[in-house]
Protein backbone atom coordinates (compact mmCIF):
# COMPACT_ATOMS: atom_id res chain seq x y z
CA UNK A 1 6.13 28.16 34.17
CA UNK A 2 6.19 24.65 35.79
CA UNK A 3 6.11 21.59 34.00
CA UNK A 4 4.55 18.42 34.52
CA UNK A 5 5.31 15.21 33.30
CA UNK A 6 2.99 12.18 33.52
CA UNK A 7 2.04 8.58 32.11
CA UNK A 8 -1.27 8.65 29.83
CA UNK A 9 -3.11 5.48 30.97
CA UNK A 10 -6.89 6.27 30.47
CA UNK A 11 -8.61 5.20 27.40
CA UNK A 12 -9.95 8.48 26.65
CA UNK A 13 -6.36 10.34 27.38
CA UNK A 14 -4.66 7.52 25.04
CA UNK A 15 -7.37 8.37 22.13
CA UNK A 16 -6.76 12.24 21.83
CA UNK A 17 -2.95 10.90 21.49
CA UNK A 18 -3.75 9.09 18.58
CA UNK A 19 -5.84 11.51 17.32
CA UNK A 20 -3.82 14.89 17.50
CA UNK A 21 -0.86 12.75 16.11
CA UNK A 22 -0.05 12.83 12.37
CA UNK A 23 2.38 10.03 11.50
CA UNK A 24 1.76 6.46 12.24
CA UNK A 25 5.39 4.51 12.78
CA UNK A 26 4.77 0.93 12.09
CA UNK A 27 7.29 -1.48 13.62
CA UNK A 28 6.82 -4.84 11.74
CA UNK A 29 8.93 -7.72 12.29
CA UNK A 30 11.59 -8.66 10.18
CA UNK A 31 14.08 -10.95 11.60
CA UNK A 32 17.10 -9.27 13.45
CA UNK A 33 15.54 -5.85 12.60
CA UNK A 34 12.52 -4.54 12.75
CA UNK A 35 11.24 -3.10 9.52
CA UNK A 36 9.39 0.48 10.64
CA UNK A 37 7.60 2.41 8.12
CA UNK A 38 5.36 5.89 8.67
CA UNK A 39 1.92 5.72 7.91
CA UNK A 40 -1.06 8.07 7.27
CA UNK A 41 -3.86 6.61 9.10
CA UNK A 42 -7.26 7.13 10.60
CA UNK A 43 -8.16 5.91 14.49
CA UNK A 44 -11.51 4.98 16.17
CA UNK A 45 -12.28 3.80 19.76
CA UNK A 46 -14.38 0.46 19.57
CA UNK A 47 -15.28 -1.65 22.60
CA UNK A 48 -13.15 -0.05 24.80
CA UNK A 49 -9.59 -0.67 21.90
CA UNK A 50 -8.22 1.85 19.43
CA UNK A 51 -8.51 0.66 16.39
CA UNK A 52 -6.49 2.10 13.37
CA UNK A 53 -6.52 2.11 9.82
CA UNK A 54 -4.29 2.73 7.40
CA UNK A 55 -3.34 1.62 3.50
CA UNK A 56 -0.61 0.39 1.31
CA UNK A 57 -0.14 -1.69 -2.00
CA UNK A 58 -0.08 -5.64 -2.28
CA UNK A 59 3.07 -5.09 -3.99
CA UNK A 60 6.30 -4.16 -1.22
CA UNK A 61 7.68 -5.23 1.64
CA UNK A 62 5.48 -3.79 4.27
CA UNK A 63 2.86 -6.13 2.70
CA UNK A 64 4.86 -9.69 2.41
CA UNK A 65 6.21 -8.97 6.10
CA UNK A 66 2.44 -8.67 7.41
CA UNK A 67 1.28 -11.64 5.92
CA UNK A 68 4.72 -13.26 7.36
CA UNK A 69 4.09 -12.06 10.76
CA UNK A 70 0.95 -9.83 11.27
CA UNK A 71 1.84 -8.54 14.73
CA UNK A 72 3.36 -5.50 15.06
CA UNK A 73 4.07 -2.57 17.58
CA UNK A 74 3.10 0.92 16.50
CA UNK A 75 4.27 5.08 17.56
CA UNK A 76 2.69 8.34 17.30
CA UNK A 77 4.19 11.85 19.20
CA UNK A 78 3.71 15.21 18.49
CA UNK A 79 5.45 18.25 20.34
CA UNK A 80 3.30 21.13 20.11
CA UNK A 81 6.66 23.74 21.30
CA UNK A 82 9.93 23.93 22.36
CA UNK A 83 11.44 26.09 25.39
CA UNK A 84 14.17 27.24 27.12
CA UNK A 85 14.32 26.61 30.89
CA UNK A 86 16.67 29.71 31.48
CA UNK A 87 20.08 28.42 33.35
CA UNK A 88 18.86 24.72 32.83
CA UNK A 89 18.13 23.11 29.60
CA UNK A 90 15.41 23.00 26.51
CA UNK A 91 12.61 21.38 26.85
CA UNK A 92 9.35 20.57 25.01
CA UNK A 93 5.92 20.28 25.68
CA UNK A 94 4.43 16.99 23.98
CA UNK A 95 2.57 13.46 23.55
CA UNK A 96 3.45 10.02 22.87
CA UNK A 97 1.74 6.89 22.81
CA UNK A 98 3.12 2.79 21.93
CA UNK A 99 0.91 0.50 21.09
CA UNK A 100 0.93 -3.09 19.91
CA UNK A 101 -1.47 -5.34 17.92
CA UNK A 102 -2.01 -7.05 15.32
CA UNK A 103 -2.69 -6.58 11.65
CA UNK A 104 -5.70 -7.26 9.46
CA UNK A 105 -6.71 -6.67 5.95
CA UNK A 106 -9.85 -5.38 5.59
CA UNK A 107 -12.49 -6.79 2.99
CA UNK A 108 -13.09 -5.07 -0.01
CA UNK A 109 -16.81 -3.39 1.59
CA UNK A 110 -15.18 -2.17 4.47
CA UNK A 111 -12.14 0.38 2.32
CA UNK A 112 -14.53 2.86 2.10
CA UNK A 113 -15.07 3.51 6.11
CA UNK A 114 -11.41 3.05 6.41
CA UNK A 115 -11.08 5.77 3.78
CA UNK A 116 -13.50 7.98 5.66
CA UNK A 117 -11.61 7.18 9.01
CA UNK A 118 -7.97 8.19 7.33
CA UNK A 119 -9.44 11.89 5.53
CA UNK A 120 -11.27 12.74 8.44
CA UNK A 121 -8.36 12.50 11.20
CA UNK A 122 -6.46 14.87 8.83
CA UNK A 123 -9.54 17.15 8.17
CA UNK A 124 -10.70 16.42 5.47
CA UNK A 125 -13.83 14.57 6.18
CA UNK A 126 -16.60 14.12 3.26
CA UNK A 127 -13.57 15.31 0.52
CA UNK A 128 -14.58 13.40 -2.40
CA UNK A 129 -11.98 10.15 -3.61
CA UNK A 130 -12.30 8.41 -6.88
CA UNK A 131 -13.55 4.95 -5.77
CA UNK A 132 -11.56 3.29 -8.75
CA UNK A 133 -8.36 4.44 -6.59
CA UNK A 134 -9.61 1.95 -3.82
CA UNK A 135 -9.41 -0.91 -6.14
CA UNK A 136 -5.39 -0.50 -6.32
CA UNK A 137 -5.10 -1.03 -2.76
CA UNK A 138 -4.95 -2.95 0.52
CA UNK A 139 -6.40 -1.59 3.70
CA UNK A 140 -5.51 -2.79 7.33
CA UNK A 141 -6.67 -2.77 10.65
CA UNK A 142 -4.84 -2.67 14.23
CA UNK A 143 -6.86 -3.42 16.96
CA UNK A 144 -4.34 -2.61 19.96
CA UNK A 145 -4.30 -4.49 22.54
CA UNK A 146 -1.81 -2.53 24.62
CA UNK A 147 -1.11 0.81 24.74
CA UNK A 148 0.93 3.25 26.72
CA UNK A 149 1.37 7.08 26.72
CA UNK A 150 3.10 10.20 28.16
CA UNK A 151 2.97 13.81 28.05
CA UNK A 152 5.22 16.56 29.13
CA UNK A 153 3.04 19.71 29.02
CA UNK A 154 3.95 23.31 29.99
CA UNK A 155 1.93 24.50 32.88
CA UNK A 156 0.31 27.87 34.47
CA UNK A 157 2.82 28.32 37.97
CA UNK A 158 0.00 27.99 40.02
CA UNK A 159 -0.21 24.44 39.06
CA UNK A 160 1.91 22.61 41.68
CA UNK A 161 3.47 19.17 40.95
């Protein structure tokens, strides 16, 4: 098998990243060190940005650091396998994508498509949620405004690089 390596810089390539992905990492500043917590979240392309969504309480840090400083820089990767390269090393087959934007709390009317966004990038689109569960919580938005990815992806050895 060959591999091949390359830099994600379409739109389109950049939104299956953020949508095959599982785990937001949020990098949000915090003085000398950036305070990074992982997320659940839901992702949409809008006017040619990825937007994503995600929630949290009014009560912690992630919330008094965002209304400090709403601009943050964001992660997602996922490695679909792992392999040996006989004689030469491990490798894995995978995606990755940065991004960096800034933070927004949604208004109270807009938690339920945020909601909808979040279940349905994990599958469960439709699932019923108790609406009085909304109430207890903050919802944000990231419109990124710069965004890079890469993959690494196993290929056929036909495929020359």
């Amino acid at each position: 098998m060959e591999w091949m390596a390359a830099e994600v810089t379409n739109l389109e390539g950049l939104f299956e990243i953020f949508k095959v992905c599982d785990t937001l990492h949020l990098a949000i500043n915090n003085g000398q060190y950036p305070y990074v917590v992982p997320l659940s979240y839901g992702v949409e392309c809008v006017d040619d940005h990825i937007v994503l969504y995600f929630h949290g309480t009014s009560e912690g840090m992630k919330d008094e650091l965002l209304k400090k400083n709403p601009h943050v820089t964001c992660s997602v990767d996922i490695v679909y396998e792992y392999n040996e390269r006989p004689g030469e090393n491990i490798s894995c087959s995978y995606a990755s994508a940065i991004g960096e934007g800034e933070v927004c709390r949604l208004d109270r009317q807009d938690y339920e498509y945020a909601m909808d966004l979040i279940q349905t990038h994990y599958g469960f689109e439709g699932l019923y949620y108790d609406e009085a569960m909304l109430e207890s919580m903050i919802f944000y938005k990231i419109v990124l405004n710069n965004v890079s990815g890469r993959t690494h992806i196993k290929k056929p050895e036909e495929v020359m690089l």
